[in-house]
PDB file of N, CA and C in Angstrom:
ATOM      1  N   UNK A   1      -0.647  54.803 -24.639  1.00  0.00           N
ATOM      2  CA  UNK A   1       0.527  55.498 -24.200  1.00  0.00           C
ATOM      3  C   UNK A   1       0.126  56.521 -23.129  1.00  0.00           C
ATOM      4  N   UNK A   2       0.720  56.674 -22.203  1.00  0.00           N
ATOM      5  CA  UNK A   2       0.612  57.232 -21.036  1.00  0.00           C
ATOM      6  C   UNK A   2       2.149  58.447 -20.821  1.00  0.00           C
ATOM      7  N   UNK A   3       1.907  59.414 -19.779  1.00  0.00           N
ATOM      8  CA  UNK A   3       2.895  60.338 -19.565  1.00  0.00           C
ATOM      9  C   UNK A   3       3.039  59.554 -18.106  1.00  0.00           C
ATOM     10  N   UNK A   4       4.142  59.078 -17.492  1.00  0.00           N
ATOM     11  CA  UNK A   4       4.576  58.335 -15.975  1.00  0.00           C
ATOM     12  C   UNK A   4       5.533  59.687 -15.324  1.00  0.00           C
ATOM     13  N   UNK A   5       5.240  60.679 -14.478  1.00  0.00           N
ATOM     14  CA  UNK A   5       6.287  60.791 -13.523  1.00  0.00           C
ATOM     15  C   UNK A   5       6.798  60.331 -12.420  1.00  0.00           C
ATOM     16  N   UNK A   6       7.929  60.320 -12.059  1.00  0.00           N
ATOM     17  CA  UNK A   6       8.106  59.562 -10.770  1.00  0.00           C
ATOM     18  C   UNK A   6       8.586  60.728 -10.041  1.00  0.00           C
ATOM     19  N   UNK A   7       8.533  61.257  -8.845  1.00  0.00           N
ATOM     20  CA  UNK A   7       8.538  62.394  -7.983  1.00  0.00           C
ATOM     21  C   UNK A   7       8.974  61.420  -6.607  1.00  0.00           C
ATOM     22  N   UNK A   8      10.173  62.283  -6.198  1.00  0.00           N
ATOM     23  CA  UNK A   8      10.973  61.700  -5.463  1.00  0.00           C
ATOM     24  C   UNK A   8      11.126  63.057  -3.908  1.00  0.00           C
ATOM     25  N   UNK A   9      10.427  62.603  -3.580  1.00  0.00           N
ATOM     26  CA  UNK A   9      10.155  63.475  -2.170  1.00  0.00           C
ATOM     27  C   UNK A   9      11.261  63.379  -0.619  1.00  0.00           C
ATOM     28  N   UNK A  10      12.203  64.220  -0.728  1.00  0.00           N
ATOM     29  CA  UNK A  10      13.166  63.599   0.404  1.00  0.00           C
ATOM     30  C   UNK A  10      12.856  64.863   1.309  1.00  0.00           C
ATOM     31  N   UNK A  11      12.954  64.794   2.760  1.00  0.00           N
ATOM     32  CA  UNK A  11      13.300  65.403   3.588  1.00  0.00           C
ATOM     33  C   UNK A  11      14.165  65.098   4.686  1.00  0.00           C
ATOM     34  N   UNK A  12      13.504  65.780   6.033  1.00  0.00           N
ATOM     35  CA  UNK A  12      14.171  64.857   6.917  1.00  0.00           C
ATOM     36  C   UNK A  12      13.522  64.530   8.147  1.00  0.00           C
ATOM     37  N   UNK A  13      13.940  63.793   9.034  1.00  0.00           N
ATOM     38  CA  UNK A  13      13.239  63.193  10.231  1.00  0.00           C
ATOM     39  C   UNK A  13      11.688  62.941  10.328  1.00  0.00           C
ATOM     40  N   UNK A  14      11.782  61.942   8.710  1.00  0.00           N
ATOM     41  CA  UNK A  14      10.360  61.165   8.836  1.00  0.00           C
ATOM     42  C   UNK A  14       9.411  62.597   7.787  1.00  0.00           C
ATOM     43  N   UNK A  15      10.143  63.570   7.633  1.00  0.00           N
ATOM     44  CA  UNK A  15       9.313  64.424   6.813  1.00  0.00           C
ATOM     45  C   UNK A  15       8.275  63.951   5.612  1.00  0.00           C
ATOM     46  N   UNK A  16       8.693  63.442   5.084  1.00  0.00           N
ATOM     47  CA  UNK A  16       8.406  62.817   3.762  1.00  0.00           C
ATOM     48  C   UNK A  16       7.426  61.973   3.721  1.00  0.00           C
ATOM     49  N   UNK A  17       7.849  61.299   4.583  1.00  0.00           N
ATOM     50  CA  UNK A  17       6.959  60.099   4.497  1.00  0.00           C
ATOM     51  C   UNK A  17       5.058  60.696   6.033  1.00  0.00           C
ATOM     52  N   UNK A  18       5.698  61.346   6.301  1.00  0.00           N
ATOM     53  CA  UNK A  18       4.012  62.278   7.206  1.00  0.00           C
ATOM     54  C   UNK A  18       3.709  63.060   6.266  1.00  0.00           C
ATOM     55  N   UNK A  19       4.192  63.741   4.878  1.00  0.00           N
ATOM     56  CA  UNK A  19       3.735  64.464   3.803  1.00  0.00           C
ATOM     57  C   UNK A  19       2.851  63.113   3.346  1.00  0.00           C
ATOM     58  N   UNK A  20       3.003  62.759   2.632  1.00  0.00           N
ATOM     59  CA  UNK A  20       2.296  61.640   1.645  1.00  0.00           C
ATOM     60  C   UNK A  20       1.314  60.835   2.709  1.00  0.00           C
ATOM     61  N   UNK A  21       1.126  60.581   4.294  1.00  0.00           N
ATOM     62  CA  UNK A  21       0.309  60.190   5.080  1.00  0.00           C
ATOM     63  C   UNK A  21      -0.832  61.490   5.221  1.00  0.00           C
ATOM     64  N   UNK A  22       0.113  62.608   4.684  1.00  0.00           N
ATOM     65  CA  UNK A  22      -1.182  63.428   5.329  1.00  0.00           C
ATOM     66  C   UNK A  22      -1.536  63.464   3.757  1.00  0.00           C
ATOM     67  N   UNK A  23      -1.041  63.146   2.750  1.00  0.00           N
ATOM     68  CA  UNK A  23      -1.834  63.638   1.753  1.00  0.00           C
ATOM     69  C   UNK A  23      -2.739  62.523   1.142  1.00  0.00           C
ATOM     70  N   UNK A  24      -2.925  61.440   2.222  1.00  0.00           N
ATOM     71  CA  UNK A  24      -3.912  60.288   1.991  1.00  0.00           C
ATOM     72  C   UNK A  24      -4.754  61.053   3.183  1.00  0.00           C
ATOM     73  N   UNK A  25      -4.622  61.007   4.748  1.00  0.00           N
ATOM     74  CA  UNK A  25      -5.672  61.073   5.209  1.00  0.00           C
ATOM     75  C   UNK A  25      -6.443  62.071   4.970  1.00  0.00           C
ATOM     76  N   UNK A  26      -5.543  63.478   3.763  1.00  0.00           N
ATOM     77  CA  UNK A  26      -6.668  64.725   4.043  1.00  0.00           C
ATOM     78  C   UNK A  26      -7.634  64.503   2.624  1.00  0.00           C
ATOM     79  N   UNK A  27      -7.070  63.108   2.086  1.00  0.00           N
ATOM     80  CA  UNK A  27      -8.574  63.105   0.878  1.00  0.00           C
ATOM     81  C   UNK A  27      -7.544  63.509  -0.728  1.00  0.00           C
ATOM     82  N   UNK A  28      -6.682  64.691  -0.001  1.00  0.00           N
ATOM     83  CA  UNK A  28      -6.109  65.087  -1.733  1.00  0.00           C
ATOM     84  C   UNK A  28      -5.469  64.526  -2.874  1.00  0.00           C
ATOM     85  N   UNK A  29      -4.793  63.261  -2.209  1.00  0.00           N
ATOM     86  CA  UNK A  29      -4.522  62.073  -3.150  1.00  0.00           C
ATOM     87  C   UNK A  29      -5.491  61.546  -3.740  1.00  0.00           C
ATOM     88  N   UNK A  30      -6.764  61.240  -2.965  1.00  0.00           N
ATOM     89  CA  UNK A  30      -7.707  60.664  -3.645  1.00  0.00           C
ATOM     90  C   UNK A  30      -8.728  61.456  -4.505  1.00  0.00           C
ATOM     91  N   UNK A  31      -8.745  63.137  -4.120  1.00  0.00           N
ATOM     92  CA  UNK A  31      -9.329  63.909  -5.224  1.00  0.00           C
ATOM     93  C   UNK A  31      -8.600  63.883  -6.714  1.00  0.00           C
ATOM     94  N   UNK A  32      -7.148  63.828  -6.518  1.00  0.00           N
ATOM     95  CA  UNK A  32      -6.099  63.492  -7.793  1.00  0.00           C
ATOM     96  C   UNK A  32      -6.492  62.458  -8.341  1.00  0.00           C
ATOM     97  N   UNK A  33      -6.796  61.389  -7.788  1.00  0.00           N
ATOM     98  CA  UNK A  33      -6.908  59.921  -8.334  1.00  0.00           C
ATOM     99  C   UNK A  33      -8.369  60.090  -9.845  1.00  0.00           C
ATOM    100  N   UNK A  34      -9.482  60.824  -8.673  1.00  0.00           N
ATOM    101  CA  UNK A  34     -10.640  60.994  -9.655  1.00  0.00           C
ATOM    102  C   UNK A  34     -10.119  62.071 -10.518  1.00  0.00           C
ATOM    103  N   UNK A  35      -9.382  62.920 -10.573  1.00  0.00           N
ATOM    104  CA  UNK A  35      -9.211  63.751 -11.813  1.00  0.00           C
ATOM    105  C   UNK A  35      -9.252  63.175 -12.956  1.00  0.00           C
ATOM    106  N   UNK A  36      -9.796  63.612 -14.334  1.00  0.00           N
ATOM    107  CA  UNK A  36      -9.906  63.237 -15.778  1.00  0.00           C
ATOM    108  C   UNK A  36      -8.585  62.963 -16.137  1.00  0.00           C
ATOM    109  N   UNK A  37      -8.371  61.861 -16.518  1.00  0.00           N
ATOM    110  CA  UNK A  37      -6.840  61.828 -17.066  1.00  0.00           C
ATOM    111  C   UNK A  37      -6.178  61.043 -16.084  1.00  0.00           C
ATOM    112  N   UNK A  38      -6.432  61.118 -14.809  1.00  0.00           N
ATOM    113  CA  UNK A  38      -5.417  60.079 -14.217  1.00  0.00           C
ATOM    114  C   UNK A  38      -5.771  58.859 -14.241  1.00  0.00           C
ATOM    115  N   UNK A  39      -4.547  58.045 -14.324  1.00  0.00           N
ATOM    116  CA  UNK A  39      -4.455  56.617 -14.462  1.00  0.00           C
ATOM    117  C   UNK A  39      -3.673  55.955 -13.172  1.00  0.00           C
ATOM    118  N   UNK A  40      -2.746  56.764 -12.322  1.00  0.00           N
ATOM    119  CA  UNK A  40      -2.242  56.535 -11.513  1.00  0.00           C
ATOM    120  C   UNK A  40      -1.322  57.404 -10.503  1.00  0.00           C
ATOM    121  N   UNK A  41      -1.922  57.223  -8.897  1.00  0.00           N
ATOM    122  CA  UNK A  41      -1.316  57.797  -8.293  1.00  0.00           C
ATOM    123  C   UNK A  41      -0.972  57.181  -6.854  1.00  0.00           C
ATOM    124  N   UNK A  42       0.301  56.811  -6.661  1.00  0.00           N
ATOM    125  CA  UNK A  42       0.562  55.844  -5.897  1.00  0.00           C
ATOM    126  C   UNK A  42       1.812  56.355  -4.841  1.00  0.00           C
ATOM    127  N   UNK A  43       1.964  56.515  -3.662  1.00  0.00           N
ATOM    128  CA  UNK A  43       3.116  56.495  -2.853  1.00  0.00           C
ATOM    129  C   UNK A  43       3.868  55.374  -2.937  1.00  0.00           C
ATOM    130  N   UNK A  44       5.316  55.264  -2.581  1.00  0.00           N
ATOM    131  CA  UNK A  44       6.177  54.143  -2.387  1.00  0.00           C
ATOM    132  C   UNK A  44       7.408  54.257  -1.131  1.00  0.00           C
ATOM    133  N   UNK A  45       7.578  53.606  -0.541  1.00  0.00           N
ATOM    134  CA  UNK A  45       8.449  54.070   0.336  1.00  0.00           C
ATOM    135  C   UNK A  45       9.928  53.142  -0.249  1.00  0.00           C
ATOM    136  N   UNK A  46      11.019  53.777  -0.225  1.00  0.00           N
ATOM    137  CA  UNK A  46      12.294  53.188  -0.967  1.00  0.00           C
ATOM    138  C   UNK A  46      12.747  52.321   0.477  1.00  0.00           C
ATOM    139  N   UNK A  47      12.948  51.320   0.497  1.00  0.00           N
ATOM    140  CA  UNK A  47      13.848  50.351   1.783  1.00  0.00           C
ATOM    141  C   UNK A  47      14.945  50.984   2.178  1.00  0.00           C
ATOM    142  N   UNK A  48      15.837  51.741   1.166  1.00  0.00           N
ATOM    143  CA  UNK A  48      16.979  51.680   1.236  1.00  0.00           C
ATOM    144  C   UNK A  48      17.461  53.551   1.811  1.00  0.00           C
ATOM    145  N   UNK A  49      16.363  54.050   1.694  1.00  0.00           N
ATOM    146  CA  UNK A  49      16.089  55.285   2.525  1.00  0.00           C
ATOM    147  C   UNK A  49      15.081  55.904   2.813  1.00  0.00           C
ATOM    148  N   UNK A  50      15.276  56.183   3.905  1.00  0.00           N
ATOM    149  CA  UNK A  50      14.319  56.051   4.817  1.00  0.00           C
ATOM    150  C   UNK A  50      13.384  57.702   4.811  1.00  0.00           C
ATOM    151  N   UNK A  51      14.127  58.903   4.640  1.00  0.00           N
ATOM    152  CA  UNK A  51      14.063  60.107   4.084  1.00  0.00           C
ATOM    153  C   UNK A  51      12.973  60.386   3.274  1.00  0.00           C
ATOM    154  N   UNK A  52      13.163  59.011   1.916  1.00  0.00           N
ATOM    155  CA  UNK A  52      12.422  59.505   0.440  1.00  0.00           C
ATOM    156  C   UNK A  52      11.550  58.917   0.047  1.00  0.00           C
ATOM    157  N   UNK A  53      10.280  59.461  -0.392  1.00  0.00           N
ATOM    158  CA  UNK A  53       9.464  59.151  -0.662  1.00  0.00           C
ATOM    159  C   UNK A  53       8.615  59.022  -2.629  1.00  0.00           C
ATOM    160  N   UNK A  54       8.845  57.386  -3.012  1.00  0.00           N
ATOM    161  CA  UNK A  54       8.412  57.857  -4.790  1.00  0.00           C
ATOM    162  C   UNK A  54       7.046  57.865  -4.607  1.00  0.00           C
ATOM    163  N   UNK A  55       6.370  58.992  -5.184  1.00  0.00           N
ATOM    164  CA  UNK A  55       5.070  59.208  -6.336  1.00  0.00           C
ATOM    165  C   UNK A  55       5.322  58.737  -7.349  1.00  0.00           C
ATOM    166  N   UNK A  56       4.533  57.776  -7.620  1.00  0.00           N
ATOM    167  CA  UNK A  56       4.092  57.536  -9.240  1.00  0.00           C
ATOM    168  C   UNK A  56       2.982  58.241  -9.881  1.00  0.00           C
ATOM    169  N   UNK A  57       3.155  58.782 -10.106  1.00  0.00           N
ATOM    170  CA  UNK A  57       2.162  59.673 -11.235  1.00  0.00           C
ATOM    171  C   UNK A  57       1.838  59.620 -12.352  1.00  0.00           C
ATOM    172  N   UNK A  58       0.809  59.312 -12.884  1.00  0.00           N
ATOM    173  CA  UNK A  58       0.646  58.742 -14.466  1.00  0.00           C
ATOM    174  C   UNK A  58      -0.639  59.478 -15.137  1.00  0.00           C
ATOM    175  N   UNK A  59      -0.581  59.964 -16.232  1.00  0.00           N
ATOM    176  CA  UNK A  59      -1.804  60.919 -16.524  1.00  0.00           C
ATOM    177  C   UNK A  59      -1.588  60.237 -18.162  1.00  0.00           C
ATOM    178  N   UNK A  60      -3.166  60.443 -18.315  1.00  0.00           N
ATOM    179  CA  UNK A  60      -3.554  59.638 -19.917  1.00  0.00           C
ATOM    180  C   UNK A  60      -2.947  60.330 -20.863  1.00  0.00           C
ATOM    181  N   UNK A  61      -2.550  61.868 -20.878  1.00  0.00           N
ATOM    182  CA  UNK A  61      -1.893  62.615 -22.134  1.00  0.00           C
ATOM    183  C   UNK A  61      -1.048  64.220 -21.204  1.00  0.00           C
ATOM    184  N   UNK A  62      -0.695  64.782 -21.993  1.00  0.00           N
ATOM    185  CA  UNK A  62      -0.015  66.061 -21.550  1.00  0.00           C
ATOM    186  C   UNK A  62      -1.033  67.018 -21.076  1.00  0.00           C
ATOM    187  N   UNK A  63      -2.487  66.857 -21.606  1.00  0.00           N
ATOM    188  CA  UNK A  63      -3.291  67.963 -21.527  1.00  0.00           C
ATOM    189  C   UNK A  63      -4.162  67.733 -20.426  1.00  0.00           C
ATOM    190  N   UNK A  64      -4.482  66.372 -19.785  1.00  0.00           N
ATOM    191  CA  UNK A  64      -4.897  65.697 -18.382  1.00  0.00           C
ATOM    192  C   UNK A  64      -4.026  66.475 -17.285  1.00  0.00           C
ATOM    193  N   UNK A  65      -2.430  66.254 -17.279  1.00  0.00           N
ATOM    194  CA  UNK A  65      -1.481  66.775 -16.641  1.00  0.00           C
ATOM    195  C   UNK A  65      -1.436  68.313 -16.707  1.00  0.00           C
ATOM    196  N   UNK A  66      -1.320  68.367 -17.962  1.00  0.00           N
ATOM    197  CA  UNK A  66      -2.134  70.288 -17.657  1.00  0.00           C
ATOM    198  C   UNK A  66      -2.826  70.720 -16.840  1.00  0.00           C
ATOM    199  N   UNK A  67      -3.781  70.348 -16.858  1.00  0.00           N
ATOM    200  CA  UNK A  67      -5.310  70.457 -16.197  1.00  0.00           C
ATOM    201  C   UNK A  67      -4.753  70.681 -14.943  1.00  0.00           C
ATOM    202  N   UNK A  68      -4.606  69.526 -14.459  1.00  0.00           N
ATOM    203  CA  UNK A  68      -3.907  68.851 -12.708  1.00  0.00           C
ATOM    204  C   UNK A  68      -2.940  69.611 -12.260  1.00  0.00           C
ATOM    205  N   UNK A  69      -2.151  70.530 -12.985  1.00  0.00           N
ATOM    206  CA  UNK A  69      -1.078  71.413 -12.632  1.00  0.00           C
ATOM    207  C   UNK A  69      -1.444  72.702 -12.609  1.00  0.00           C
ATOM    208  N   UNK A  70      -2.958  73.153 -13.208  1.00  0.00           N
ATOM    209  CA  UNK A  70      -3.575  74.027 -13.115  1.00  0.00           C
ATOM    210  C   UNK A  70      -4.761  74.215 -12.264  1.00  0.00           C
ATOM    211  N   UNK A  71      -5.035  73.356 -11.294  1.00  0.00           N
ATOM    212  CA  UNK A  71      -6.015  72.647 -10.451  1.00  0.00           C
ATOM    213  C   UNK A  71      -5.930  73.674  -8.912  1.00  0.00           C
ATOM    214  N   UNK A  72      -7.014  73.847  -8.480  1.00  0.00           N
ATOM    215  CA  UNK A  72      -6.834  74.688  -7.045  1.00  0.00           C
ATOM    216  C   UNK A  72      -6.134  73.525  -6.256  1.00  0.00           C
ATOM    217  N   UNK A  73      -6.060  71.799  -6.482  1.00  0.00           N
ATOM    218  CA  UNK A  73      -5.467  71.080  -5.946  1.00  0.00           C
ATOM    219  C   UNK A  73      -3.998  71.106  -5.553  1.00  0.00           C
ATOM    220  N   UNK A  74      -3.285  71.824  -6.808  1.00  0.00           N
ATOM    221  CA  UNK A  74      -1.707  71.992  -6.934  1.00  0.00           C
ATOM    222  C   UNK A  74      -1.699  73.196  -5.276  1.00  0.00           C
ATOM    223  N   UNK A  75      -2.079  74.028  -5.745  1.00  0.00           N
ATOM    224  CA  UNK A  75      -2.373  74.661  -4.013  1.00  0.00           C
ATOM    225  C   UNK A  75      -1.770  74.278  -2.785  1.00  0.00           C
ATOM    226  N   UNK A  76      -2.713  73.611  -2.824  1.00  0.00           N
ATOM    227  CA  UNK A  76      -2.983  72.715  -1.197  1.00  0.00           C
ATOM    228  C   UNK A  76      -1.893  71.799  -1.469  1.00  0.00           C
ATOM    229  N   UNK A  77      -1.792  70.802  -2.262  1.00  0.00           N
ATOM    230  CA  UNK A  77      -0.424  70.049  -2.452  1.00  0.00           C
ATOM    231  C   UNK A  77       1.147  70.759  -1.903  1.00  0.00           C
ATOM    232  N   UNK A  78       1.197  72.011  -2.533  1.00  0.00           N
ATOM    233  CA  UNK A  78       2.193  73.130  -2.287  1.00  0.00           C
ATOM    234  C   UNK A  78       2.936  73.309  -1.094  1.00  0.00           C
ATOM    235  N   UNK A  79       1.517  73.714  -0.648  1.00  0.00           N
ATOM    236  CA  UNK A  79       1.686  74.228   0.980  1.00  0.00           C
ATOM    237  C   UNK A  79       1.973  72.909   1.969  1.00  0.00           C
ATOM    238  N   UNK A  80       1.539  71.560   1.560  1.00  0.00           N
ATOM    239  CA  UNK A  80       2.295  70.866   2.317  1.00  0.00           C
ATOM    240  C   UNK A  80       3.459  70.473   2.429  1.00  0.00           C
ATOM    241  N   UNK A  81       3.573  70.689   0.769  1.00  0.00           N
ATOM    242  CA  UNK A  81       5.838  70.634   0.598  1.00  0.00           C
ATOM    243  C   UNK A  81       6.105  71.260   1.669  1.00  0.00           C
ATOM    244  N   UNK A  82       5.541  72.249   1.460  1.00  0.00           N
ATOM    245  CA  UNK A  82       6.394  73.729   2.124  1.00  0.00           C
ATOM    246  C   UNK A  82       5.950  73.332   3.535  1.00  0.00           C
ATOM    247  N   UNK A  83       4.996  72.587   3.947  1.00  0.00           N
ATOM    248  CA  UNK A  83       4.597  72.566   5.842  1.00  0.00           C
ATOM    249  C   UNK A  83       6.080  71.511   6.064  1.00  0.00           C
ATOM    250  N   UNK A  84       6.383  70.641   5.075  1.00  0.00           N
ATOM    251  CA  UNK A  84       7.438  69.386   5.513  1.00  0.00           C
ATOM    252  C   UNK A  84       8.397  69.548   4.887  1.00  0.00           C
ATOM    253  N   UNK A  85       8.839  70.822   4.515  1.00  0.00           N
ATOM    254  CA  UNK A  85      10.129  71.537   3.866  1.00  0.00           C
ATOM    255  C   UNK A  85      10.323  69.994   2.846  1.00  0.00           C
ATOM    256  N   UNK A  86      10.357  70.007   2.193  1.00  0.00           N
ATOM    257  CA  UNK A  86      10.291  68.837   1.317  1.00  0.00           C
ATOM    258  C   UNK A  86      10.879  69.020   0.133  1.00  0.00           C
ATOM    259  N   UNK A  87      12.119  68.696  -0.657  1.00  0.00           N
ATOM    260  CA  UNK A  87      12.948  68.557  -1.604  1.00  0.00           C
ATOM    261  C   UNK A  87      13.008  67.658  -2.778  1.00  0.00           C
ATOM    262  N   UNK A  88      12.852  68.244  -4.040  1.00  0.00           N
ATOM    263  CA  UNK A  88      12.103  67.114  -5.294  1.00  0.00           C
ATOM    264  C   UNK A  88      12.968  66.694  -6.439  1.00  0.00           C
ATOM    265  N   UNK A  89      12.737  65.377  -6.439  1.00  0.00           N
ATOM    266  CA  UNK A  89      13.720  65.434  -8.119  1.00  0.00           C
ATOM    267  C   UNK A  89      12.529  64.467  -8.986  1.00  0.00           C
ATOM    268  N   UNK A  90      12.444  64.649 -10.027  1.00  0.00           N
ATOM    269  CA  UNK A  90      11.137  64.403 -10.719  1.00  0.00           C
ATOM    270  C   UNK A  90      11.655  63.378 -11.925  1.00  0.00           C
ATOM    271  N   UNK A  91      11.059  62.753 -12.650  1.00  0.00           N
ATOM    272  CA  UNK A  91      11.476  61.744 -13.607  1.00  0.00           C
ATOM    273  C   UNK A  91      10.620  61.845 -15.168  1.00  0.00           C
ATOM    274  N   UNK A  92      10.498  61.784 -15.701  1.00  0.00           N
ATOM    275  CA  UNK A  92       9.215  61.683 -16.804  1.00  0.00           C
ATOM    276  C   UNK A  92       9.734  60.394 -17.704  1.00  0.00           C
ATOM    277  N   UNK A  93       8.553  59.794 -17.981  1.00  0.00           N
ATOM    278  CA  UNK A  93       8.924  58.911 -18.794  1.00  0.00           C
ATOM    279  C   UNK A  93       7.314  58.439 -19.512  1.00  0.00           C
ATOM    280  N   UNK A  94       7.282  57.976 -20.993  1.00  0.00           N
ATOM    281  CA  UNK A  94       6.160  57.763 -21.825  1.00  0.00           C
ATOM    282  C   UNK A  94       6.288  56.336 -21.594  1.00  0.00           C
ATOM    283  N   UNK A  95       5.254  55.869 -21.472  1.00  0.00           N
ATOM    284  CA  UNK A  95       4.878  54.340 -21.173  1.00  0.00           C
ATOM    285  C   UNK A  95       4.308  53.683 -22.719  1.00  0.00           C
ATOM    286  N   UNK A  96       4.930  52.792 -22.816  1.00  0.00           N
ATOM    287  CA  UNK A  96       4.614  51.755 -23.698  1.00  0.00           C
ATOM    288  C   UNK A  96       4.360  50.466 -23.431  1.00  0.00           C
ATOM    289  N   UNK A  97       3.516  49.698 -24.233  1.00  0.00           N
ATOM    290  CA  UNK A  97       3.543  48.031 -24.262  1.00  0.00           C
ATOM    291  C   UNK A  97       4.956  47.590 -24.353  1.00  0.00           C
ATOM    292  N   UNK A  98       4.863  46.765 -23.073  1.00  0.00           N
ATOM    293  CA  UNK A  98       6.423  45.930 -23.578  1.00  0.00           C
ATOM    294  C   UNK A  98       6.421  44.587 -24.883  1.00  0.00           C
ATOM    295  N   UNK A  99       7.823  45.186 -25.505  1.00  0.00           N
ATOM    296  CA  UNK A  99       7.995  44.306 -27.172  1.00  0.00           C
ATOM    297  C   UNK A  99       7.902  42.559 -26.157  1.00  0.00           C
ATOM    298  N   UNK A 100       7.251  41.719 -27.223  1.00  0.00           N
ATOM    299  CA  UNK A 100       7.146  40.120 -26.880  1.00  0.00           C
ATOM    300  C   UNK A 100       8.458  39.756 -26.371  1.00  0.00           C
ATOM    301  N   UNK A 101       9.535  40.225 -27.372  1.00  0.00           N
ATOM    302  CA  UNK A 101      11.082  39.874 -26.726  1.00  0.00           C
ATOM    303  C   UNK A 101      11.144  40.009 -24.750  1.00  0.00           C
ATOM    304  N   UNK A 102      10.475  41.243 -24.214  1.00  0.00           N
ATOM    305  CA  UNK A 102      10.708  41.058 -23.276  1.00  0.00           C
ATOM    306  C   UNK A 102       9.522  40.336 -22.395  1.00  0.00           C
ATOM    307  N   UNK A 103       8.514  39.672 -22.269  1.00  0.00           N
ATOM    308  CA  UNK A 103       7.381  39.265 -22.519  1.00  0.00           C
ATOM    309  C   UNK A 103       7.954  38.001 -21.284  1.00  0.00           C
ATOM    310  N   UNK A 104       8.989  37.450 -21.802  1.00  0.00           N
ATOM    311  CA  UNK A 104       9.611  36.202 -21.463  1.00  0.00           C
ATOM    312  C   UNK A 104       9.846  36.545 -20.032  1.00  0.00           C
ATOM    313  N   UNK A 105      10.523  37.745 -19.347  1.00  0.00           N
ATOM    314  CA  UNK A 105      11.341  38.101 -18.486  1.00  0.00           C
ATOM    315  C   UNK A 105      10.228  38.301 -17.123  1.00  0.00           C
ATOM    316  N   UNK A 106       8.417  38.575 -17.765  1.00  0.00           N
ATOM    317  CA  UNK A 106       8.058  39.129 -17.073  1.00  0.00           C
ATOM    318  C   UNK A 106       7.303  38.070 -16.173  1.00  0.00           C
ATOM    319  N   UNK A 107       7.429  37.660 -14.795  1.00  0.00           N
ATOM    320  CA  UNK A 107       6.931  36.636 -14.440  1.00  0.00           C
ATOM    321  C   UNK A 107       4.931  37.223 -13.847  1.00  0.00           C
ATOM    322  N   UNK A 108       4.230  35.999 -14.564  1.00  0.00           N
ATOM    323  CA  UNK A 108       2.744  36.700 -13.785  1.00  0.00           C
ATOM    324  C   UNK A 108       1.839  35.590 -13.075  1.00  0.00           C
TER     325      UNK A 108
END
């Protein structure tokens, strides 16, 4: 079982999406990635707007995510919201094995 947030990054005129480019080329996504506890950290760009940007965020327990929210990383993360005025709506959700019932649905 895993803690999943999904972090939904909107701005405007391409804001969003040069946040999450700069937060690959400056390394800090990928210092997150090696943090203890993470399992996943992934950008997504939505088709259907162009503005917003999903993080998937996935940490092994609450106290991994602690850590990471207490990190000189959260910092630097910060200040780039704030360089790309950047606006958040956040999701949480606990990850489970999917039941066999749905097993059927999942094509691999």
């Amino acid at each position: 079982m895993s803690i999943v947030v999904h972090l939904f990054y909107t701005g405007e005129k391409g804001a969003a999406r040069r946040f999450a480019q700069e937060m690959e080329s400056s390394g800090i996504a990928d210092r997150i990635r090696q943090e203890e506890g993470n399992e996943r950290y992934e950008y997504f760009l939505p088709v259907s707007d162009p503005e917003t940007v999903l993080l998937i965020d996935q940490w092994k327990d609450q106290a991994a995510l602690d850590l990471h929210h207490a990190s000189d990383m959260m910092k630097e993360l910060a200040a780039l919201r704030e360089k790309y005025d950047l606006h958040m709506k956040a999701e949480r959700f606990i990850s489970e094995e999917l039941p066999n019932t749905d097993q059927g649905f999942i094509r691999k």
